[in-house]
Protein backbone atom coordinates (compact mmCIF):
# COMPACT_ATOMS: atom_id res chain seq x y z
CA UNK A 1 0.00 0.00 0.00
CA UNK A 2 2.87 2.42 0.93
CA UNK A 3 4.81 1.79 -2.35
CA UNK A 4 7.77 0.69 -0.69
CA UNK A 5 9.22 -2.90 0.62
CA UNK A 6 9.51 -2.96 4.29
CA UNK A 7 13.13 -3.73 3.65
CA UNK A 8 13.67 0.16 2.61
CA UNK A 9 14.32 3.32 4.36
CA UNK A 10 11.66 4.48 2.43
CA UNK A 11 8.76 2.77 3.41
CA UNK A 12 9.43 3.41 7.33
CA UNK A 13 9.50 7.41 6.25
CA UNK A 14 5.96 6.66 4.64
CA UNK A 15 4.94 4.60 7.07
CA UNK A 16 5.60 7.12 9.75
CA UNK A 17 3.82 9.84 8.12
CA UNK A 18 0.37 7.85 8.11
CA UNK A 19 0.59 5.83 11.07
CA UNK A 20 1.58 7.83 14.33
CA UNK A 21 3.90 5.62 16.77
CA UNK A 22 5.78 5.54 19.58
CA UNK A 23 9.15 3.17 17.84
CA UNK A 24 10.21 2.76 21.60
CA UNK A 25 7.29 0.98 22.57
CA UNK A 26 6.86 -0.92 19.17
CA UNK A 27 7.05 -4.33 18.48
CA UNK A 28 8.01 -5.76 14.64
CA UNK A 29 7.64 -9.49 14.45
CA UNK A 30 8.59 -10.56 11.14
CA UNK A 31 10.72 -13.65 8.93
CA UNK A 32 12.85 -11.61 7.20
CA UNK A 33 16.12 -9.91 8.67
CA UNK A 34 16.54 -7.33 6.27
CA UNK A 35 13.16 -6.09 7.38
CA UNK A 36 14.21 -5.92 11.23
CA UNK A 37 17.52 -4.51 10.11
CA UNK A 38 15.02 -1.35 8.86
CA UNK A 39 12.93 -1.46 11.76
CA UNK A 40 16.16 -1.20 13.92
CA UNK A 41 17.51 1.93 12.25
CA UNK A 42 14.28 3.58 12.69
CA UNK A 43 13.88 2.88 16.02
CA UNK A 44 11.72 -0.25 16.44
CA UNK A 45 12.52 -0.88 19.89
CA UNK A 46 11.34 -4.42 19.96
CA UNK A 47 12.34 -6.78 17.57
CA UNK A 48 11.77 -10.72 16.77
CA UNK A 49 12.73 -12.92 14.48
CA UNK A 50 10.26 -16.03 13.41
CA UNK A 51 12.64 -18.97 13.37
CA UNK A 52 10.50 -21.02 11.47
CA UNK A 53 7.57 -19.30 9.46
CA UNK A 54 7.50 -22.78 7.14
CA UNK A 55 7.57 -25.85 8.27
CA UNK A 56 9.02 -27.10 5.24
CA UNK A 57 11.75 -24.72 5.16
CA UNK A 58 15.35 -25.05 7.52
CA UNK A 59 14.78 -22.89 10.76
CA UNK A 60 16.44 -19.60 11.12
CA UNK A 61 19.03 -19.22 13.48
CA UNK A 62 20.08 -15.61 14.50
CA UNK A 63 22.49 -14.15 16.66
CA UNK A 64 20.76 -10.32 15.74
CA UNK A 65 17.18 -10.96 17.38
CA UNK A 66 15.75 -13.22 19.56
CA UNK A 67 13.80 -15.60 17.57
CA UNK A 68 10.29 -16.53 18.62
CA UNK A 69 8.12 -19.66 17.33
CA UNK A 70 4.68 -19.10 18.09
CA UNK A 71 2.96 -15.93 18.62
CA UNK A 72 2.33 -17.25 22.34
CA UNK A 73 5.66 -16.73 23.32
CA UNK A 74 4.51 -12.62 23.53
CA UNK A 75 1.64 -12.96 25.38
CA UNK A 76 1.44 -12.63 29.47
């Protein structure tokens, strides 16, 4: 919708102009790491990795984010 992958610079500037956020009380949950790498230079304060978002794929292993594998893991 913004024009922009999530993996740019660019679609966190047009992001931020339609959707008011606090980035040090935000969460970003996604599979790819070039997408948390973005997040992380503009601020997204909370960051995780899906280790395994297919089943039929190899699980990721990162040293960058902590790595969740079910959404339960977040909750209280």
């Amino acid at each position: 919708d913004l024009g922009h992958a999530k993996e740019h610079d660019s679609f966190w500037n047009a992001f931020a102009r339609i959707e008011p956020h606090a980035p040090a009380q935000s969460l970003m949950v996604d599979d790819n790491l070039d997408v948390l790498r973005a997040a992380d230079r503009h601020g997204i304060a909370h960051l995780r990795a899906v280790r395994q978002p297919d089943s039929r794929r190899a699980v990721l292993e990162s040293d960058e984010y902590p790595a969740i594998t079910d959404f339960r893991e977040l909750m209280p």
